[in-house]
C-alpha atoms as a PDB file:
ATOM      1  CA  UNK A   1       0.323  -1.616  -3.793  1.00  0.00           C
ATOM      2  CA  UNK A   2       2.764  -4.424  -3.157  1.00  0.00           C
ATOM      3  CA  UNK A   3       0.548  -7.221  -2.957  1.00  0.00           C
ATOM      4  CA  UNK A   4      -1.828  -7.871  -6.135  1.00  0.00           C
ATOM      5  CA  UNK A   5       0.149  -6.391  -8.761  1.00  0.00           C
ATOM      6  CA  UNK A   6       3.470  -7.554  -6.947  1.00  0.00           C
ATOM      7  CA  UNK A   7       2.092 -10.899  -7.337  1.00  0.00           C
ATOM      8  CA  UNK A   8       0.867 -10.853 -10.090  1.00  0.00           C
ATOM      9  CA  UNK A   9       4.722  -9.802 -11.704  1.00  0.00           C
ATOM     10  CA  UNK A  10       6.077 -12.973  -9.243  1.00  0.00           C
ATOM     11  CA  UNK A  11       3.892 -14.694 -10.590  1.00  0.00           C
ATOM     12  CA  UNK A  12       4.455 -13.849 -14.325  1.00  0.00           C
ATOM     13  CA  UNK A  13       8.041 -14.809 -13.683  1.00  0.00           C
ATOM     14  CA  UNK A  14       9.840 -14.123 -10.167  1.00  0.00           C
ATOM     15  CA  UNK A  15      12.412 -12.019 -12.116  1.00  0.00           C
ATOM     16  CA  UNK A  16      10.487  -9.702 -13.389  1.00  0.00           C
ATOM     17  CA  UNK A  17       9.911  -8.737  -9.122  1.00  0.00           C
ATOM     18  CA  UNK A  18      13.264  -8.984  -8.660  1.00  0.00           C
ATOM     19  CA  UNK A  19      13.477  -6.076 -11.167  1.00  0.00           C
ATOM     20  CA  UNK A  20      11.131  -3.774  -8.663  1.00  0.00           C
ATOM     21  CA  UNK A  21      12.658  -5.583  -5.764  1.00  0.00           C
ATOM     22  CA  UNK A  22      16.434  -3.968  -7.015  1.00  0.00           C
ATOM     23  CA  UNK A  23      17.886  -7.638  -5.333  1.00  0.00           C
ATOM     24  CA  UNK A  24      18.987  -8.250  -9.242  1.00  0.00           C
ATOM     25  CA  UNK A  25      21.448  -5.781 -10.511  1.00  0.00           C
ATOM     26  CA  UNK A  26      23.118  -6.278 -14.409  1.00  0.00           C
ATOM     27  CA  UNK A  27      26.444  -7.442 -13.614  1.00  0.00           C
ATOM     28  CA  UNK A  28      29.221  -5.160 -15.641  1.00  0.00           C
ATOM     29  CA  UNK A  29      30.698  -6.474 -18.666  1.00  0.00           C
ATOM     30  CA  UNK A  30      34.243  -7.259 -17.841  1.00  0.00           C
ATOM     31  CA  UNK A  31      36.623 -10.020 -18.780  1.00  0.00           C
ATOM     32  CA  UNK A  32      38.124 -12.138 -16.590  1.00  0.00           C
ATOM     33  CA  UNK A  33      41.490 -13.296 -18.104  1.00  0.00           C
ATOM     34  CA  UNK A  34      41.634 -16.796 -16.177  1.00  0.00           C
ATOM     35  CA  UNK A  35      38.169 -17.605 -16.660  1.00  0.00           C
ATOM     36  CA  UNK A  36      37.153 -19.292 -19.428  1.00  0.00           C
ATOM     37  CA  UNK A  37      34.060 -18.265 -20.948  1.00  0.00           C
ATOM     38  CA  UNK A  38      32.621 -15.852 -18.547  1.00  0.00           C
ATOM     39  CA  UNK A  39      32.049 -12.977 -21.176  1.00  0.00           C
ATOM     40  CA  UNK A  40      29.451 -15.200 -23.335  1.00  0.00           C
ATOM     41  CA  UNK A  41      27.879 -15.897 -19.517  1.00  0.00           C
ATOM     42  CA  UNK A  42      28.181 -12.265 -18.294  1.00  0.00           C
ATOM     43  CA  UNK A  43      26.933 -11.320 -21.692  1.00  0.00           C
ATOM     44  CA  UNK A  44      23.728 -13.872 -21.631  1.00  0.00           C
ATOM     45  CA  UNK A  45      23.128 -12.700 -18.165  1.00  0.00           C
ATOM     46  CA  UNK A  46      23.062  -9.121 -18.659  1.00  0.00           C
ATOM     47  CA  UNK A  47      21.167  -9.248 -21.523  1.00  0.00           C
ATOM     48  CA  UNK A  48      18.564 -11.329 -19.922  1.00  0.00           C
ATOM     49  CA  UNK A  49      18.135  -9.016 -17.133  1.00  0.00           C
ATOM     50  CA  UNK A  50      17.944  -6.290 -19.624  1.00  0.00           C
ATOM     51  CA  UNK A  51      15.199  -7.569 -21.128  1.00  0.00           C
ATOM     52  CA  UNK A  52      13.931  -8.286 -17.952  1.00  0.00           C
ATOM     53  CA  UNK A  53      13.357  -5.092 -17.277  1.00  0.00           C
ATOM     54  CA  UNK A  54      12.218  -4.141 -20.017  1.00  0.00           C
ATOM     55  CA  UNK A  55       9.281  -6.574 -20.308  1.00  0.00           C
ATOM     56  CA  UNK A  56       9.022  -5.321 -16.733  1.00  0.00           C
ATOM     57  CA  UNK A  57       8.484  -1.951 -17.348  1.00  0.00           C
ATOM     58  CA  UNK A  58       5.785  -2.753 -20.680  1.00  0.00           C
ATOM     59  CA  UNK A  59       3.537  -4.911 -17.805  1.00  0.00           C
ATOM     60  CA  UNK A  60       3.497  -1.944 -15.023  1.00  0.00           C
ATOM     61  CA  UNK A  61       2.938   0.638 -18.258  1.00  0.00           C
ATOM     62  CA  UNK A  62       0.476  -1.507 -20.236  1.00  0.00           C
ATOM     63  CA  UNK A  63      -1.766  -1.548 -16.714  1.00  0.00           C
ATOM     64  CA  UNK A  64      -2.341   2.123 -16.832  1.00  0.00           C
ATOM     65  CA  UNK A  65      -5.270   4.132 -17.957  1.00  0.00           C
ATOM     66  CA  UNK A  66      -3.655   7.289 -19.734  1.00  0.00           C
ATOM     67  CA  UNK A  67      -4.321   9.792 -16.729  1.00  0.00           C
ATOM     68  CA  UNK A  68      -1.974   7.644 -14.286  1.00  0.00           C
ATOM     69  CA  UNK A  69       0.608   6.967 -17.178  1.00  0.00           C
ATOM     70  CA  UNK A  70       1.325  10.880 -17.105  1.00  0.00           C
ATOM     71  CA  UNK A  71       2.525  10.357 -13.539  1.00  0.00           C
ATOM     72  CA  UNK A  72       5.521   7.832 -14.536  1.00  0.00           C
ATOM     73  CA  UNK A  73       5.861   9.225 -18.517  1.00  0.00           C
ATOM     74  CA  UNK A  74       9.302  10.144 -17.324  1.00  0.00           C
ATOM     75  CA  UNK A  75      10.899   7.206 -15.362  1.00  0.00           C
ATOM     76  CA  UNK A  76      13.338   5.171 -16.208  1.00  0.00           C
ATOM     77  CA  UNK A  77      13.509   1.937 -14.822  1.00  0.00           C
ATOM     78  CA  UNK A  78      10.904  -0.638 -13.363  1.00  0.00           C
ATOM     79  CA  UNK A  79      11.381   0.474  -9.867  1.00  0.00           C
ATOM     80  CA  UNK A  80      11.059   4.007 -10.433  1.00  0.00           C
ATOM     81  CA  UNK A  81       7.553   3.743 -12.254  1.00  0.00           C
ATOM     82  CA  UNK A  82       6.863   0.885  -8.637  1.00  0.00           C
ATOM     83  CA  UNK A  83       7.802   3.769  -6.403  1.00  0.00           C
ATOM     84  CA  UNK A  84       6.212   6.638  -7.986  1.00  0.00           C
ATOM     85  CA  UNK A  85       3.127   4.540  -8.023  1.00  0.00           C
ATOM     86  CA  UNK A  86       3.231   3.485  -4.742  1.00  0.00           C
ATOM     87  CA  UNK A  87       3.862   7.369  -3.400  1.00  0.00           C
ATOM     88  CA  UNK A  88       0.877   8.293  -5.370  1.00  0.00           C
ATOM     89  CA  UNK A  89      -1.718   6.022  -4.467  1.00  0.00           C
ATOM     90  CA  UNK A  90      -0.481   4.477  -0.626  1.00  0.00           C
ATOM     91  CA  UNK A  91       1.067   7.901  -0.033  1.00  0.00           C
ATOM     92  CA  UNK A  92       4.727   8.703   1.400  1.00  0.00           C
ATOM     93  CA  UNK A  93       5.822   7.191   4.847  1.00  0.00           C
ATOM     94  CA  UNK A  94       5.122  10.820   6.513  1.00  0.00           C
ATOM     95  CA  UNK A  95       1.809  10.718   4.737  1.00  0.00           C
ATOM     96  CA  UNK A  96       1.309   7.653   6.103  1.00  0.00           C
ATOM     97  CA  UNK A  97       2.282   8.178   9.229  1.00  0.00           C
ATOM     98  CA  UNK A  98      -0.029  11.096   9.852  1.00  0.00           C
ATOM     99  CA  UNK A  99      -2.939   8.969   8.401  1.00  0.00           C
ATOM    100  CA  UNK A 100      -2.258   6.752  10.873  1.00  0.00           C
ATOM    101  CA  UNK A 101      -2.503   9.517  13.906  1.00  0.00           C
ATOM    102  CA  UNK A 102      -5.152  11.315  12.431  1.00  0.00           C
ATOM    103  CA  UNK A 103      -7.334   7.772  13.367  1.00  0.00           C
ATOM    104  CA  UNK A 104      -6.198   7.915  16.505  1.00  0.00           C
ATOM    105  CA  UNK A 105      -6.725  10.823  17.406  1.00  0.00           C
ATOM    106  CA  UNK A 106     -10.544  10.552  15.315  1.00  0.00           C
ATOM    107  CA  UNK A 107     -10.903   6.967  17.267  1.00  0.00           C
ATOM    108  CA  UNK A 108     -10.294   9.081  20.603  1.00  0.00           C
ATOM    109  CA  UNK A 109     -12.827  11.732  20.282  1.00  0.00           C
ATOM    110  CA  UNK A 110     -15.722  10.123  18.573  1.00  0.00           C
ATOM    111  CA  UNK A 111     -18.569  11.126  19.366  1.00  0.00           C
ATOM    112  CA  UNK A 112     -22.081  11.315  17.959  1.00  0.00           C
ATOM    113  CA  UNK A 113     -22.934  15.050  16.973  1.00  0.00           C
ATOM    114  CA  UNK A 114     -25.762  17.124  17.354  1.00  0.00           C
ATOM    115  CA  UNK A 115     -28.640  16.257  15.632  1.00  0.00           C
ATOM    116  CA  UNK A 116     -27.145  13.122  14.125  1.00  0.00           C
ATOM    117  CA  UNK A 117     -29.006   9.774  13.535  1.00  0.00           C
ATOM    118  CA  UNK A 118     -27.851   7.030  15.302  1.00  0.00           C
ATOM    119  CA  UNK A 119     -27.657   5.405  11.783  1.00  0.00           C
ATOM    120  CA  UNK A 120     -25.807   8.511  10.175  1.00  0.00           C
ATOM    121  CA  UNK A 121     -23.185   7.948  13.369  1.00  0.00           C
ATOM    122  CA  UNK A 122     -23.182   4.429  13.095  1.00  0.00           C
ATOM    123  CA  UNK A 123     -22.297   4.591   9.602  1.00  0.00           C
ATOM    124  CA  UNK A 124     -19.396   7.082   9.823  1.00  0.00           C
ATOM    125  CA  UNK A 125     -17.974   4.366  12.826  1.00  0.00           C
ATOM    126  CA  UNK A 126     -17.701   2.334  10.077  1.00  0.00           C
ATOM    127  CA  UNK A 127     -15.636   4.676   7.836  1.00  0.00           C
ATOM    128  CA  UNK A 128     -13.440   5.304  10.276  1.00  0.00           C
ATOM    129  CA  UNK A 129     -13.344   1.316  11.303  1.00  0.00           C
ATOM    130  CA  UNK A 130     -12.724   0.935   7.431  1.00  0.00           C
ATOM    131  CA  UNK A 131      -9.359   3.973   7.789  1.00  0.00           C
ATOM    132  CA  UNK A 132      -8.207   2.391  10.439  1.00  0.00           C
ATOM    133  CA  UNK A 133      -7.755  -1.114   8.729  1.00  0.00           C
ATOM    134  CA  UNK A 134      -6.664   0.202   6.327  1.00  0.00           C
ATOM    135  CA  UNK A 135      -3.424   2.490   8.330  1.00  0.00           C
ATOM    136  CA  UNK A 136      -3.057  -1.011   9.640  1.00  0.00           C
ATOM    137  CA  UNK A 137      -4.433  -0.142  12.637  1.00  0.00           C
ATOM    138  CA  UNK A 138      -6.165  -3.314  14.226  1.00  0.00           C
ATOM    139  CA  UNK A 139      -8.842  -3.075  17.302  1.00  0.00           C
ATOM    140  CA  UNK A 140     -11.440  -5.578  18.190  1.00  0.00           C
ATOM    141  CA  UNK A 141     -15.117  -5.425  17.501  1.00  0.00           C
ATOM    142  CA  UNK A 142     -15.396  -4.762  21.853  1.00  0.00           C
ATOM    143  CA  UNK A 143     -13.216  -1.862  20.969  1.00  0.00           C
ATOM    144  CA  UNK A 144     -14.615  -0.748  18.816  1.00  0.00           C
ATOM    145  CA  UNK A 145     -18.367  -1.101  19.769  1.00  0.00           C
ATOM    146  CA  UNK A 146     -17.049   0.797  23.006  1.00  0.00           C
ATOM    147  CA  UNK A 147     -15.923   3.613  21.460  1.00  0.00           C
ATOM    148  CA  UNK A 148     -19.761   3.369  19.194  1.00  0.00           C
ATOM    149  CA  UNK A 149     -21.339   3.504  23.026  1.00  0.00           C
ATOM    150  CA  UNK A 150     -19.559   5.701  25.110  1.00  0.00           C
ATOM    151  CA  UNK A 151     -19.885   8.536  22.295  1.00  0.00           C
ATOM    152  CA  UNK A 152     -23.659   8.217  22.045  1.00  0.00           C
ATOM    153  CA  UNK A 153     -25.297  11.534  23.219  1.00  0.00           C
ATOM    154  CA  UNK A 154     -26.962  12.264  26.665  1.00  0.00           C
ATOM    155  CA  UNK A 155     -30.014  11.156  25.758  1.00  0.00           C
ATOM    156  CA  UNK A 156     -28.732   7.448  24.859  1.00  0.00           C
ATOM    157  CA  UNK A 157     -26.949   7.544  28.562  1.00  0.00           C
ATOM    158  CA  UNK A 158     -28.662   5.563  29.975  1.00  0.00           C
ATOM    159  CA  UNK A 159     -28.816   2.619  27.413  1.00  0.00           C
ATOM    160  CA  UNK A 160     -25.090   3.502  27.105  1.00  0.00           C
ATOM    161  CA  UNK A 161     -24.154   2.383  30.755  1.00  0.00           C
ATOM    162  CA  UNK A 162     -26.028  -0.243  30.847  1.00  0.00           C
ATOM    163  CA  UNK A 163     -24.096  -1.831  27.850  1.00  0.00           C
ATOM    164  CA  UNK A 164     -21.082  -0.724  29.927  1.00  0.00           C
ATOM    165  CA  UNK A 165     -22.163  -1.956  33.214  1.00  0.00           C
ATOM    166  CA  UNK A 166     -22.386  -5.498  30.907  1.00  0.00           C
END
């Protein structure tokens, strides 16, 4: 999720991602007696990041479709609707994690079934191909068209080592 929508907030104004980001915190409202000043300052500050966050919170809100806006009815700050969002849609890290061996462990057994088309196994290559990119999993196209070959069926042996013995 970070990267559209995260930009699109930098690009809005870079505080309004800091807000998500947590690297801006409201400082508290305390006097210091020998400075001179610094409760009008600490005042203007805080209430600019309040406000901050607040505007921040109306753009991640105002993006919803109703359905998804039941998900985050109930947080309360900017970077509590960001990470309920991002659990939802990109999953948790252990989500992620076993999305991530479940293609590897797919990559390692492919293999074109039983009465399948070589289109029909072709095509779910390129499902998985599309998983793994997206897991972040990176292979090149030899890889890949490897792992296409050497799970063809019997009958496409020989054409299969023949690509191989290339």
């Amino acid at each position: 999720m970070g990267g559209s929508y995260g930009d699109y907030l930098n690009g809005l104004d870079e505080e309004l991602w800091n807000c998500i980001k947590g690297t801006v915190q409201p400082p508290p409202n305390v006097q210091n007696i020998d400075s001179y000043g610094s409760t009008s300052t600490v005042e203007d500050q805080s209430t600019r990041l309040k406000n901050n966050e607040k505007r921040c919170m109306r753009e991640l809100r105002g993006a919803l479709p109703p359905v998804v806006y039941n998900y985050i009815r109930g947080c309360k700050t900017a970077k509590e609707i960001w990470i309920t969002l991002k659990e939802k849609y990109q999953g948790s890290e252990k989500t992620k994690i076993n999305s991530v061996k479940q293609c590897l462990v797919e990559l390692k057994e492919f293999r074109q079934k039983e009465n399948e088309t070589i289109e029909v196994y072709y095509d779910r290559l390129n499902e998985l191909i599309y998983r793994c990119n997206h897991c972040g999993i990176t292979r090149s196209l030899m890889e890949f068209n490897r792992t296409f070959v050497m799970g063809l069926r019997k009958e496409w042996r020989s054409v299969s080592m023949m690509i191989k013995n290339q």
